[in-house]
PDB file of N, CA and C in Angstrom:
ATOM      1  N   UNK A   1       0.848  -1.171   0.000  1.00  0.00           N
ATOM      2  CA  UNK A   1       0.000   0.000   0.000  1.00  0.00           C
ATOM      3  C   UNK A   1       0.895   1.235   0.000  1.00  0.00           C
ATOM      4  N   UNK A   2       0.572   2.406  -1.270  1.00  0.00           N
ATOM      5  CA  UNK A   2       2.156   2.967  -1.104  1.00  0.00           C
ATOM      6  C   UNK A   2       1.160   4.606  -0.443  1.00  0.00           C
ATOM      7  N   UNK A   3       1.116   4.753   0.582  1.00  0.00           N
ATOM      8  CA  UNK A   3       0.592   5.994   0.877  1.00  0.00           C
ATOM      9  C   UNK A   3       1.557   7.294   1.449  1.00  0.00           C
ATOM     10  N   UNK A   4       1.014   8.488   1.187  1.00  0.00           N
ATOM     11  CA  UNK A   4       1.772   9.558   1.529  1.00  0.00           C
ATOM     12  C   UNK A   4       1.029  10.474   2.195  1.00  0.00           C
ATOM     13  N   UNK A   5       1.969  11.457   3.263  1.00  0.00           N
ATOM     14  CA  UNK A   5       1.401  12.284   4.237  1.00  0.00           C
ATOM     15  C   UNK A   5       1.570  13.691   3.956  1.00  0.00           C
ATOM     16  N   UNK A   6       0.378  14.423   4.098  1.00  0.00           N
ATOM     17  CA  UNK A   6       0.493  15.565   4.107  1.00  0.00           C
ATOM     18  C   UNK A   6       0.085  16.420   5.212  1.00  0.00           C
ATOM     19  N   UNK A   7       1.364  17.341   5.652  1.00  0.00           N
ATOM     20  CA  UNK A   7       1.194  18.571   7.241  1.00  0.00           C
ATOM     21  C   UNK A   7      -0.064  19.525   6.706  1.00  0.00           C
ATOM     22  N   UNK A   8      -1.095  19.873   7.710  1.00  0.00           N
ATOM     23  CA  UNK A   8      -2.024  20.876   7.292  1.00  0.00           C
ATOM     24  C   UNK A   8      -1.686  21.598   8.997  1.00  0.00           C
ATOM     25  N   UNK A   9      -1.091  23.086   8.432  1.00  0.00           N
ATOM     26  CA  UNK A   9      -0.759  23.918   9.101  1.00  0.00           C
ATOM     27  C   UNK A   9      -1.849  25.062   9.105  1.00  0.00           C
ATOM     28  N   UNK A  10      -2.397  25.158  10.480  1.00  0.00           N
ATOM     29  CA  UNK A  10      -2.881  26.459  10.472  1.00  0.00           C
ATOM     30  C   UNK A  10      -2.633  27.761  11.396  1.00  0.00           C
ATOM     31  N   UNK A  11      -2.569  28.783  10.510  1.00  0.00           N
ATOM     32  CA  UNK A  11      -2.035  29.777  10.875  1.00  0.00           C
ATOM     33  C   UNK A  11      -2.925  31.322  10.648  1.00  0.00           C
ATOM     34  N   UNK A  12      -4.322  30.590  11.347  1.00  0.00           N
ATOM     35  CA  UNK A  12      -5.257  31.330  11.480  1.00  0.00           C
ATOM     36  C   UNK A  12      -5.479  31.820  12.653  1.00  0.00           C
ATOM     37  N   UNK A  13      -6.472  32.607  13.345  1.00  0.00           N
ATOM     38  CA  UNK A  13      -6.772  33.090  14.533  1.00  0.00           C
ATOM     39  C   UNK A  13      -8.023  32.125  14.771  1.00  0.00           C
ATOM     40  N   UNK A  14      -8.360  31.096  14.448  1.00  0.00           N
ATOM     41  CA  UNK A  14      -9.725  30.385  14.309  1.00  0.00           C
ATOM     42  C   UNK A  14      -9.253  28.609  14.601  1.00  0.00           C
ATOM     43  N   UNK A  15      -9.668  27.996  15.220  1.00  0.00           N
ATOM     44  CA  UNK A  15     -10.272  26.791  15.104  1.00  0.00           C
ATOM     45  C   UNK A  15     -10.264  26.118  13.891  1.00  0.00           C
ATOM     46  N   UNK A  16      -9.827  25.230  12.993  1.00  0.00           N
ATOM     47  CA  UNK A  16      -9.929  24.769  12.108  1.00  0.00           C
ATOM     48  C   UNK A  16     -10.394  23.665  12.030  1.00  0.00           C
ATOM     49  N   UNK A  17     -11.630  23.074  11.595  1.00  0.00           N
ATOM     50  CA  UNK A  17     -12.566  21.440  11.134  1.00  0.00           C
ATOM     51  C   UNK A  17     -11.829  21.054   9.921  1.00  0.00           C
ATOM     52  N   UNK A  18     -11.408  19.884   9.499  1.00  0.00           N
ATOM     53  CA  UNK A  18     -11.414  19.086   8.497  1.00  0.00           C
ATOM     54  C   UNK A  18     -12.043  17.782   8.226  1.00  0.00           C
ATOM     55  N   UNK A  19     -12.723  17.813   7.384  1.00  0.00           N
ATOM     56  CA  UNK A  19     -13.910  16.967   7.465  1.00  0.00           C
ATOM     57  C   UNK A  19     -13.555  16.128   5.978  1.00  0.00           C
ATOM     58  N   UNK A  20     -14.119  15.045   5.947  1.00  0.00           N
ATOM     59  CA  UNK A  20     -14.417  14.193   4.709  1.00  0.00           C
ATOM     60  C   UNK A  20     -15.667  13.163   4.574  1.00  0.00           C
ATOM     61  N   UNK A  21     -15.733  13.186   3.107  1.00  0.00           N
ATOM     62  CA  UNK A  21     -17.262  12.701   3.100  1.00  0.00           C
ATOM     63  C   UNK A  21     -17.800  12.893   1.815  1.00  0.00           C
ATOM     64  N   UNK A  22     -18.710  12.384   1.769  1.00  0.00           N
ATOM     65  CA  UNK A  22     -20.017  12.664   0.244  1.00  0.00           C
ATOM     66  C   UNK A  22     -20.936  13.685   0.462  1.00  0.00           C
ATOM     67  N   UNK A  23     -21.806  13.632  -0.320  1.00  0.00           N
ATOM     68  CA  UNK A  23     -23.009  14.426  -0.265  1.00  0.00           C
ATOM     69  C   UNK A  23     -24.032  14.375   0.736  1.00  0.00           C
ATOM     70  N   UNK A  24     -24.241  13.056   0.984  1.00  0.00           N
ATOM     71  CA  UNK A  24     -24.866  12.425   2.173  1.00  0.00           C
ATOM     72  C   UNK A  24     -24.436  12.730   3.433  1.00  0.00           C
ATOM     73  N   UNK A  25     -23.255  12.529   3.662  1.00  0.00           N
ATOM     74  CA  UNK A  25     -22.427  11.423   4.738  1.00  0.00           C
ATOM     75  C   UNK A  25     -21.143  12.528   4.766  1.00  0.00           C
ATOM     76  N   UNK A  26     -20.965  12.938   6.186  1.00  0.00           N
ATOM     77  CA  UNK A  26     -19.442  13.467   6.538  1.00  0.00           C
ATOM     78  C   UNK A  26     -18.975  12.975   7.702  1.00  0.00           C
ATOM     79  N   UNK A  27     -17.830  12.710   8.021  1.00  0.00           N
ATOM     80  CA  UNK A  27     -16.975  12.668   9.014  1.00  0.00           C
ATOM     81  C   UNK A  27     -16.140  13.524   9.516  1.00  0.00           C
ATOM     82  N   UNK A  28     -15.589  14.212  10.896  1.00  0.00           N
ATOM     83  CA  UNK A  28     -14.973  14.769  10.825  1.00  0.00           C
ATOM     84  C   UNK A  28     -13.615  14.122  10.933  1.00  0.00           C
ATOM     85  N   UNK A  29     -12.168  15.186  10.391  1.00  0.00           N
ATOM     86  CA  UNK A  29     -10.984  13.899  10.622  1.00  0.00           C
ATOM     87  C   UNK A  29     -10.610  14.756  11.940  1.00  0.00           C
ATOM     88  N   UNK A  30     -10.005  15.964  12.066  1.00  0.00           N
ATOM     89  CA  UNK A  30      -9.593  16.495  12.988  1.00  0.00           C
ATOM     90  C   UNK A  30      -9.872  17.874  13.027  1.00  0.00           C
ATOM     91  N   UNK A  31      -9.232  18.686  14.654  1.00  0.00           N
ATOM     92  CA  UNK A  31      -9.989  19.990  14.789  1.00  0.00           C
ATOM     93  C   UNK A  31      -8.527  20.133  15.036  1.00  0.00           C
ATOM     94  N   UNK A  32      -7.949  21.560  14.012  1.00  0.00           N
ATOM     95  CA  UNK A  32      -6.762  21.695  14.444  1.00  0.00           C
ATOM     96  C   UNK A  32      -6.612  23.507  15.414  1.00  0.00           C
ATOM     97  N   UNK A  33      -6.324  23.497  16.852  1.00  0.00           N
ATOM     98  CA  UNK A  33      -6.120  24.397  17.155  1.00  0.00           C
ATOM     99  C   UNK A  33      -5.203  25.579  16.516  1.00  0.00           C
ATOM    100  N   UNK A  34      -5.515  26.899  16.679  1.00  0.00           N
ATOM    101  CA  UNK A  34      -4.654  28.173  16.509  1.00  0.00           C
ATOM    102  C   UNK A  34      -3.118  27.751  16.119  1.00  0.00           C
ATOM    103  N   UNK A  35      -2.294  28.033  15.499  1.00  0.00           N
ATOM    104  CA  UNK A  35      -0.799  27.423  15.501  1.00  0.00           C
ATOM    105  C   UNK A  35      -0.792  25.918  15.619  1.00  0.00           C
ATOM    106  N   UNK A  36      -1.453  25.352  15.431  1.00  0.00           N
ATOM    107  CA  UNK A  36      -1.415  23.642  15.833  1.00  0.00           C
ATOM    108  C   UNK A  36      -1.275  23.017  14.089  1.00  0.00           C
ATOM    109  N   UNK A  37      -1.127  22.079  13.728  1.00  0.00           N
ATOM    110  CA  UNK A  37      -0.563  21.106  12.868  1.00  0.00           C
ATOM    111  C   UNK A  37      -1.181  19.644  12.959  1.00  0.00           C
ATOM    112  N   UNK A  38      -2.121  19.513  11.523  1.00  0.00           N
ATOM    113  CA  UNK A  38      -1.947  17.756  11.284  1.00  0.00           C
ATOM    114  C   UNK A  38      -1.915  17.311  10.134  1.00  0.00           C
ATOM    115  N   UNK A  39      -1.052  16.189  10.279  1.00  0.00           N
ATOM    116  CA  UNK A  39      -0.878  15.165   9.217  1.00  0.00           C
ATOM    117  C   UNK A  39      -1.739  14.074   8.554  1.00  0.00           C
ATOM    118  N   UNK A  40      -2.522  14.153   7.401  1.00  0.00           N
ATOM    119  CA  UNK A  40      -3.139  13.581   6.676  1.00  0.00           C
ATOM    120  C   UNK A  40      -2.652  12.336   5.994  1.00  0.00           C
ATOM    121  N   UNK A  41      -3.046  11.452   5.942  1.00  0.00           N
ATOM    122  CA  UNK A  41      -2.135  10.033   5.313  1.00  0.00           C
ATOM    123  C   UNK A  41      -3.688   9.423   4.726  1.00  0.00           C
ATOM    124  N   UNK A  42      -2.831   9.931   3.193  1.00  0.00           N
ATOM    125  CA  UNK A  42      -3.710   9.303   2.282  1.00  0.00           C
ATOM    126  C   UNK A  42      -3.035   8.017   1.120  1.00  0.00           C
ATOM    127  N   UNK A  43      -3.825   6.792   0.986  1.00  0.00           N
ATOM    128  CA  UNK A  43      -3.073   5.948  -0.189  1.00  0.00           C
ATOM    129  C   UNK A  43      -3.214   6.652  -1.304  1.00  0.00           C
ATOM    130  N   UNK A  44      -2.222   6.420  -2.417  1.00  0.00           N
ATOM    131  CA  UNK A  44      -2.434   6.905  -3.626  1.00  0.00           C
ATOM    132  C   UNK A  44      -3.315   6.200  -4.540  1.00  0.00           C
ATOM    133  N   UNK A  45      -3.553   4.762  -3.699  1.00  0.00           N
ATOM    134  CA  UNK A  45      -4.527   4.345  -5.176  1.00  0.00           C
ATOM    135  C   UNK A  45      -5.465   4.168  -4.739  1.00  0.00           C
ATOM    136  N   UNK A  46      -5.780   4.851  -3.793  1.00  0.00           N
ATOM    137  CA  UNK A  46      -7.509   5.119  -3.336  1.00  0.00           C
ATOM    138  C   UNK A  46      -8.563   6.189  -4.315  1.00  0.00           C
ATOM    139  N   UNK A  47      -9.686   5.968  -3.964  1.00  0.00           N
ATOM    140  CA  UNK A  47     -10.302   6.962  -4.993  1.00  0.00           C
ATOM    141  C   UNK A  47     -10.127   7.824  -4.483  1.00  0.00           C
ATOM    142  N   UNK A  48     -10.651   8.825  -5.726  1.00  0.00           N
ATOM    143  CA  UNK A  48     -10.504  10.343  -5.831  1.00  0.00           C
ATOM    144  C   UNK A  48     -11.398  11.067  -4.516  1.00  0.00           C
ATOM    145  N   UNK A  49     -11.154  11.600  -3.593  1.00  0.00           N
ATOM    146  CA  UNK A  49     -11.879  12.161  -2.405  1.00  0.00           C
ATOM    147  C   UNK A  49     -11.520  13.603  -1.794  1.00  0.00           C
ATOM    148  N   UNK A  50     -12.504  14.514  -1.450  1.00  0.00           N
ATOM    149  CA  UNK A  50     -12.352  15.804  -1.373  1.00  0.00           C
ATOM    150  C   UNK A  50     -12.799  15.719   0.177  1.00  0.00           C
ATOM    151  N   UNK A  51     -11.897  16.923   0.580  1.00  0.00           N
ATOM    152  CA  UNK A  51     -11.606  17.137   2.685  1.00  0.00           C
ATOM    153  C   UNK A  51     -11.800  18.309   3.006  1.00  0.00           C
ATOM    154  N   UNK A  52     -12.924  19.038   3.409  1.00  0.00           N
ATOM    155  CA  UNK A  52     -13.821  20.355   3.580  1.00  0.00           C
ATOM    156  C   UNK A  52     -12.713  21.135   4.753  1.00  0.00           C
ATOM    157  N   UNK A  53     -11.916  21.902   4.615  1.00  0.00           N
ATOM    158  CA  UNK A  53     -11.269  22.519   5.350  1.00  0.00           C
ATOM    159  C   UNK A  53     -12.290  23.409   5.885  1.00  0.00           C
ATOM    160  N   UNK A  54     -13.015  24.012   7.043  1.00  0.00           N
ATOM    161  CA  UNK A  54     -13.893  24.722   7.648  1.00  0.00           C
ATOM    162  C   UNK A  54     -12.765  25.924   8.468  1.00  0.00           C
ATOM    163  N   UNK A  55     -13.038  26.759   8.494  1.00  0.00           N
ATOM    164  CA  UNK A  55     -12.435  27.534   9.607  1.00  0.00           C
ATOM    165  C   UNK A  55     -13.729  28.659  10.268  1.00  0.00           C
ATOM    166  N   UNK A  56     -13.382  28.696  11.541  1.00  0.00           N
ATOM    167  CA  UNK A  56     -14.552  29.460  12.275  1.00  0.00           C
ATOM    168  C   UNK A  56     -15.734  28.721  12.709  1.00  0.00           C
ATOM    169  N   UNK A  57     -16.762  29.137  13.230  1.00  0.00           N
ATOM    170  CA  UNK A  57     -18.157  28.476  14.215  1.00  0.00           C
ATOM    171  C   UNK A  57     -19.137  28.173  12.874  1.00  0.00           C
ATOM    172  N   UNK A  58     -19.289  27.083  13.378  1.00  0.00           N
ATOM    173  CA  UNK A  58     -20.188  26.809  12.205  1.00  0.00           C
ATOM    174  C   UNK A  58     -21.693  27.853  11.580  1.00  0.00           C
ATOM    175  N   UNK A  59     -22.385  28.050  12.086  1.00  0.00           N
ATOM    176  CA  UNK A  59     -23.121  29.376  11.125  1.00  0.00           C
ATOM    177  C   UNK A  59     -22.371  30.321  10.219  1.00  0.00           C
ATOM    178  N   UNK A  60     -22.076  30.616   9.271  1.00  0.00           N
ATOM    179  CA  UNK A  60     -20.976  31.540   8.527  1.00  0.00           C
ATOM    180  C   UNK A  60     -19.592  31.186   8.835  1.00  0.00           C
ATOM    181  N   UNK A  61     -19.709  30.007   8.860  1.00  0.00           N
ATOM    182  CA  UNK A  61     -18.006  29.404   8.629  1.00  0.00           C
ATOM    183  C   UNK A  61     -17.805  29.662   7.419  1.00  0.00           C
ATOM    184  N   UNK A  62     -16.420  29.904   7.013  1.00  0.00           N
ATOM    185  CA  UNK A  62     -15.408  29.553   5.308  1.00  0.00           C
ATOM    186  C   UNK A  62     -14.914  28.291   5.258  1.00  0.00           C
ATOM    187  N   UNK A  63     -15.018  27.931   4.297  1.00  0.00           N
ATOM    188  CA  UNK A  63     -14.696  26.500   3.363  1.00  0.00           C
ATOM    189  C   UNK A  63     -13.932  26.713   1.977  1.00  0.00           C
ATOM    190  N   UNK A  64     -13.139  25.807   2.075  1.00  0.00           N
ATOM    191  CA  UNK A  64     -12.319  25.185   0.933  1.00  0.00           C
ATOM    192  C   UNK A  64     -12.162  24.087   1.313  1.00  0.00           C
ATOM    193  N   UNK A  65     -11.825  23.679  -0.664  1.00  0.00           N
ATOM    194  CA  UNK A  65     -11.735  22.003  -0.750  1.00  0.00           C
ATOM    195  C   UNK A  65     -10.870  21.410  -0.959  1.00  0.00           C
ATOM    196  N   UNK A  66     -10.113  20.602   0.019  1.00  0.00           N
ATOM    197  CA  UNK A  66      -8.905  20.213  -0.658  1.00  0.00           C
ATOM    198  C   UNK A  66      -9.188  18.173  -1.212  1.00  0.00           C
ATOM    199  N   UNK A  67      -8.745  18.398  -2.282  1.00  0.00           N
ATOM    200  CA  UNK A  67      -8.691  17.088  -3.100  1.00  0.00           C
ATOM    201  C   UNK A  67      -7.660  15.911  -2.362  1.00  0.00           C
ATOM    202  N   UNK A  68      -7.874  14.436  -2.729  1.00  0.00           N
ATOM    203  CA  UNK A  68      -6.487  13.620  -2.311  1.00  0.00           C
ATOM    204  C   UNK A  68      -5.607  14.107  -3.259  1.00  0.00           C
ATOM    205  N   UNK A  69      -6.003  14.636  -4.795  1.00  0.00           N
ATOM    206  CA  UNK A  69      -4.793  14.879  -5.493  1.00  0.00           C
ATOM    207  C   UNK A  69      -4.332  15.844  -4.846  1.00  0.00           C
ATOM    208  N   UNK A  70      -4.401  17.084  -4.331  1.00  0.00           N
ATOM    209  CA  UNK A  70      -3.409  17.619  -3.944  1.00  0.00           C
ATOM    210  C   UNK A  70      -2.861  17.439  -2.391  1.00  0.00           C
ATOM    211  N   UNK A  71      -3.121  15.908  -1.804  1.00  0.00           N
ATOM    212  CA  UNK A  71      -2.710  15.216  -1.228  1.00  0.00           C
ATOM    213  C   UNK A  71      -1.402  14.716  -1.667  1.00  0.00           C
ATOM    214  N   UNK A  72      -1.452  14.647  -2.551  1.00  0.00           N
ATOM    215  CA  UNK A  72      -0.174  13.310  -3.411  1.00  0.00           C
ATOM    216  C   UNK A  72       0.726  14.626  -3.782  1.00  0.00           C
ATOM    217  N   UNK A  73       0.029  15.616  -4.346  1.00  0.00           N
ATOM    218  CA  UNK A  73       0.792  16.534  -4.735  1.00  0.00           C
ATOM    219  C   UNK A  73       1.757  17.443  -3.989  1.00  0.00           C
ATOM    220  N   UNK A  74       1.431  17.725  -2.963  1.00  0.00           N
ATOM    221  CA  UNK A  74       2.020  18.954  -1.773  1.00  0.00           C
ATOM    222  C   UNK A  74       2.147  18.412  -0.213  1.00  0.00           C
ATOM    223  N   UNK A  75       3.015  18.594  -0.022  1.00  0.00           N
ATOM    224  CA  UNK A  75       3.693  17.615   1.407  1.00  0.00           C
ATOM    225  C   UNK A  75       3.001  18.962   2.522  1.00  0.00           C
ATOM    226  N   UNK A  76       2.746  19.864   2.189  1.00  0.00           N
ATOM    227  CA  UNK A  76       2.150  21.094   3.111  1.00  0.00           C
ATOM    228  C   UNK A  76       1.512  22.044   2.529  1.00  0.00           C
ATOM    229  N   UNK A  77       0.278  21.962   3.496  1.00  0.00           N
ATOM    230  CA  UNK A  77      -0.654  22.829   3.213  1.00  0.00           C
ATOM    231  C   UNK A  77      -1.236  23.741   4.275  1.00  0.00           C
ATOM    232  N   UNK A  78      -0.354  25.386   4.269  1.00  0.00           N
ATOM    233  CA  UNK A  78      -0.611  26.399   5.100  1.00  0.00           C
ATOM    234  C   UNK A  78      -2.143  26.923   4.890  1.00  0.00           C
ATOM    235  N   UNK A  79      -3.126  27.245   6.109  1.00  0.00           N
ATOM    236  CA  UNK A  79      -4.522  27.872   5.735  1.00  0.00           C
ATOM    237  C   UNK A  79      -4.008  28.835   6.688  1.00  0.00           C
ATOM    238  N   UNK A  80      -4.458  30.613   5.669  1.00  0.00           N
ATOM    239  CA  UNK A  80      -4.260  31.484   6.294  1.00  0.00           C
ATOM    240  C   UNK A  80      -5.285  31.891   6.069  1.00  0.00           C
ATOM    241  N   UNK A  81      -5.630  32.981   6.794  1.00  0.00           N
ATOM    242  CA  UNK A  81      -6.816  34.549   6.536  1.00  0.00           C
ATOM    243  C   UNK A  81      -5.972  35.631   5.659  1.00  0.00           C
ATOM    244  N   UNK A  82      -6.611  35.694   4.581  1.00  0.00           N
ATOM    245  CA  UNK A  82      -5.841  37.073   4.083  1.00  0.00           C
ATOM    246  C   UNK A  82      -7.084  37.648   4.161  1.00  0.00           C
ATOM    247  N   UNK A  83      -7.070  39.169   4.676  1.00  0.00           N
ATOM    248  CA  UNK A  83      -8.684  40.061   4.175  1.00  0.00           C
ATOM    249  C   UNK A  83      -9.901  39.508   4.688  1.00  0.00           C
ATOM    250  N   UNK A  84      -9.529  38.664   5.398  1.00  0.00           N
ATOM    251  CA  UNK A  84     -10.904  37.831   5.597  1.00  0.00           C
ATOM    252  C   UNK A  84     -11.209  36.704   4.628  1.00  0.00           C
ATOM    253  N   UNK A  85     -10.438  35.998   4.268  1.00  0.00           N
ATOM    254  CA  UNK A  85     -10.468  35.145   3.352  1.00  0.00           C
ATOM    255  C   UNK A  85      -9.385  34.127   3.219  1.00  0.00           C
ATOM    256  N   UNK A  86      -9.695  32.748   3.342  1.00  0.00           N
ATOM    257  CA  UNK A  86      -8.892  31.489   3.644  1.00  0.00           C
ATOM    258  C   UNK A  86      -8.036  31.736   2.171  1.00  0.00           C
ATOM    259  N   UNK A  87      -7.282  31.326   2.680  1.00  0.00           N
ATOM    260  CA  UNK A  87      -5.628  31.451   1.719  1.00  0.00           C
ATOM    261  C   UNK A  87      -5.595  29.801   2.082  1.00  0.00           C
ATOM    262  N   UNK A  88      -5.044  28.802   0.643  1.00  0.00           N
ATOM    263  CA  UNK A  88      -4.429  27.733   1.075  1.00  0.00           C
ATOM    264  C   UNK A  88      -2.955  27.849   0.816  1.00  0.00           C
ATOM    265  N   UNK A  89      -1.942  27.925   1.240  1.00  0.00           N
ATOM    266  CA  UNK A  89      -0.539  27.852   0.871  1.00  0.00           C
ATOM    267  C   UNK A  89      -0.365  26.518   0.458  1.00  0.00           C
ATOM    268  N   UNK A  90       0.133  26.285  -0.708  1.00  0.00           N
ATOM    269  CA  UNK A  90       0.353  24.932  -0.980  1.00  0.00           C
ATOM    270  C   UNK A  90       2.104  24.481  -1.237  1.00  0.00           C
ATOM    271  N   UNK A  91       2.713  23.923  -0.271  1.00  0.00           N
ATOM    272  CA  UNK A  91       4.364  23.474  -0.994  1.00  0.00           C
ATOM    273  C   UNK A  91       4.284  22.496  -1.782  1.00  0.00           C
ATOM    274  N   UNK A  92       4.455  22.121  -3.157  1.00  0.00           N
ATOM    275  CA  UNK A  92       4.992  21.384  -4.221  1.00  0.00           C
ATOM    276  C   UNK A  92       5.999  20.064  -3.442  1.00  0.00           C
ATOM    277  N   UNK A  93       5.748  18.551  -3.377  1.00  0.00           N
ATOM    278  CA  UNK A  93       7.088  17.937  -3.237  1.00  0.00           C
ATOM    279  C   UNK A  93       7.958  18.010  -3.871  1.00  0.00           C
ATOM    280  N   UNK A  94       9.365  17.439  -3.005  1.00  0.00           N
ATOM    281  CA  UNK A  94      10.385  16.980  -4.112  1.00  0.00           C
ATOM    282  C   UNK A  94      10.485  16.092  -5.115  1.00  0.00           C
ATOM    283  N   UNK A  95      10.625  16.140  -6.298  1.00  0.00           N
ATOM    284  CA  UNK A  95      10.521  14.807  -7.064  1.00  0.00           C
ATOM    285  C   UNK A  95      11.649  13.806  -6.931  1.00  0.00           C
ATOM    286  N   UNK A  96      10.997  12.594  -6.673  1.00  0.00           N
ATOM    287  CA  UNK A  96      12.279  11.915  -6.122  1.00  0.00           C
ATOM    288  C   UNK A  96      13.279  11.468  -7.420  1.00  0.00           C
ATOM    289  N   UNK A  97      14.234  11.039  -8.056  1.00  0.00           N
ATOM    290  CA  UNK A  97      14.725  10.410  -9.070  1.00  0.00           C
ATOM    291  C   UNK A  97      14.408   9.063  -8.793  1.00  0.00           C
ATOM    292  N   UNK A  98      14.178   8.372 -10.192  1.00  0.00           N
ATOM    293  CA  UNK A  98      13.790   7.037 -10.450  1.00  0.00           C
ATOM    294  C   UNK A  98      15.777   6.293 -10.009  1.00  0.00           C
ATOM    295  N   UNK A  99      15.537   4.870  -9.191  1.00  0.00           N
ATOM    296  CA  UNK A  99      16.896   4.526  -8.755  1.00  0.00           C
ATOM    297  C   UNK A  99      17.329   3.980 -10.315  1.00  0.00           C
ATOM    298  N   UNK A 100      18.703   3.894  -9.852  1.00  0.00           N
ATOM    299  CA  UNK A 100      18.942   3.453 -11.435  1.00  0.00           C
ATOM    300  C   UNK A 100      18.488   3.864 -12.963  1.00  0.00           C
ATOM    301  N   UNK A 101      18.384   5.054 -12.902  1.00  0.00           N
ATOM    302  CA  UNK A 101      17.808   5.711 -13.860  1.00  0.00           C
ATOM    303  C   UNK A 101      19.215   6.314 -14.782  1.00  0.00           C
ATOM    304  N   UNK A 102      19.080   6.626 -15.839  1.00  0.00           N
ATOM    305  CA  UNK A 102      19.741   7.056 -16.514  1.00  0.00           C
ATOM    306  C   UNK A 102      19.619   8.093 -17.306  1.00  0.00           C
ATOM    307  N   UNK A 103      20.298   8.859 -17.595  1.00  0.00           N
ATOM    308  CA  UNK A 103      19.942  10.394 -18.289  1.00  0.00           C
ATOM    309  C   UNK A 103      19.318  10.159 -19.822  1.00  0.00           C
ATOM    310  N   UNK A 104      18.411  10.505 -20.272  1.00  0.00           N
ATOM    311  CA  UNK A 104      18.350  10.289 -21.816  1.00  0.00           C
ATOM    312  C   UNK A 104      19.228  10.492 -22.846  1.00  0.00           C
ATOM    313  N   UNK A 105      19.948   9.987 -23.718  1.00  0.00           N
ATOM    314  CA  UNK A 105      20.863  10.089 -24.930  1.00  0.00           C
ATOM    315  C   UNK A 105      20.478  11.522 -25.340  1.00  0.00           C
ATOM    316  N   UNK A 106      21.668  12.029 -25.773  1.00  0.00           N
ATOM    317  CA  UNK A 106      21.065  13.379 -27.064  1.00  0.00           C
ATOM    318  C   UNK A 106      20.993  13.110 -28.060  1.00  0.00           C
ATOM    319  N   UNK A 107      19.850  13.256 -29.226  1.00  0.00           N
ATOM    320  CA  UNK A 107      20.328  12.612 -30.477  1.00  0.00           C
ATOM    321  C   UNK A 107      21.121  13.352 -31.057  1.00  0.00           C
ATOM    322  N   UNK A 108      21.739  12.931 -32.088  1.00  0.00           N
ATOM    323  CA  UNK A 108      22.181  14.371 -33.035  1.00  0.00           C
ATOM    324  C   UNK A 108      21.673  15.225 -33.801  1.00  0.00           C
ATOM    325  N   UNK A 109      21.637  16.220 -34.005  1.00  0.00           N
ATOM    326  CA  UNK A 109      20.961  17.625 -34.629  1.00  0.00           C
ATOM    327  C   UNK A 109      21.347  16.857 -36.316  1.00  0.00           C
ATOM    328  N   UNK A 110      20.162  16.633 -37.083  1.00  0.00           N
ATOM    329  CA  UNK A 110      20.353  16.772 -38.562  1.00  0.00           C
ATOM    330  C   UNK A 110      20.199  17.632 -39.421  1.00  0.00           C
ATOM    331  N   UNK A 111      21.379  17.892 -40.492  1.00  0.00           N
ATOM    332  CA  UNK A 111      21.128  18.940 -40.964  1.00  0.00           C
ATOM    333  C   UNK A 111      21.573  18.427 -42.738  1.00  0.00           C
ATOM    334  N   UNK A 112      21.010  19.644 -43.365  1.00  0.00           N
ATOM    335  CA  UNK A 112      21.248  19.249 -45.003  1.00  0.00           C
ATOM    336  C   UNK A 112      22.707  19.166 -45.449  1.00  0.00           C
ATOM    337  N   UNK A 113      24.072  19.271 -44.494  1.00  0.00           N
ATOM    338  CA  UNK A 113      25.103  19.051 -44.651  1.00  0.00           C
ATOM    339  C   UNK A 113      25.663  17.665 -44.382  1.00  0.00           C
ATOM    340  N   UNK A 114      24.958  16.904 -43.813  1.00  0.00           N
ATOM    341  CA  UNK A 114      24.872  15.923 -43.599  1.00  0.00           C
ATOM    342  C   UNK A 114      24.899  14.453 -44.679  1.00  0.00           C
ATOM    343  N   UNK A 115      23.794  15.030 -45.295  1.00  0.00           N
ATOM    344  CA  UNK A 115      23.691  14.506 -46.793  1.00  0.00           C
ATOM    345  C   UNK A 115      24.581  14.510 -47.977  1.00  0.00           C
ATOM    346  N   UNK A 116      24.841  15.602 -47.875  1.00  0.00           N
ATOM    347  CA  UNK A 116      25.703  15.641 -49.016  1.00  0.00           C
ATOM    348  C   UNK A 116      27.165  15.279 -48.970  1.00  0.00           C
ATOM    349  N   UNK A 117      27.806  13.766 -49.290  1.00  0.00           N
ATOM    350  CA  UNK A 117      29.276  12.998 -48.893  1.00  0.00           C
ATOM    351  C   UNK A 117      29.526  14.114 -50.331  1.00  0.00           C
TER     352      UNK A 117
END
């Protein structure tokens, strides 16, 4: 099972819910306090599933959605307030190199001088 984790940092003045679920049906996963931090561990070959970031009391709470793809995609994900408005900071991973990999050949540049012995 090859799964990967992603930090959800918040760096709001608010309470943060993260929730997952369908249309029907939600769960919450965790409530991350003011300055507090959690780690999400999702498989990659699970289906496609979206995680309701909430910030604030629920009547006129803000929401965004974060996907498992950008689970797989970003090892950290900062939620700020800019203006009154959830900011997701997203960091990009490192790409790892394939082991034993090898650089691709260059071919050679052809040209009409080529042709002519």
């Amino acid at each position: 099972m090859a799964s990967t984790a992603t930090r959800f940092v918040n760096k709001t003045t608010h309470m943060v819910k993260m929730q997952v679920g369908s249309s029907q049906y939600c769960s919450v996963l965790a409530s991350i306090e003011e300055g507090g931090e959690y780690k999400l561990h999702v498989n990659v070959n699970d289906t496609y599933r979206e995680f309701t970031v909430a910030v604030g009391s629920e009547p006129g709470c803000r929401k965004m959605i974060v996907t498992s793809d950008d689970c797989c995609d970003f090892q950290c994900i900062t939620i700020e307030e800019v203006d009154g408005k959830i900011e997701l900071l997203r960091q990009p991973r490192e790409s790892q190199p394939t082991v034993g990999s090898t650089p691709a050949s260059k071919k050679p540049w052809f040209s009409w001088g080529m042709w002519m012995v």
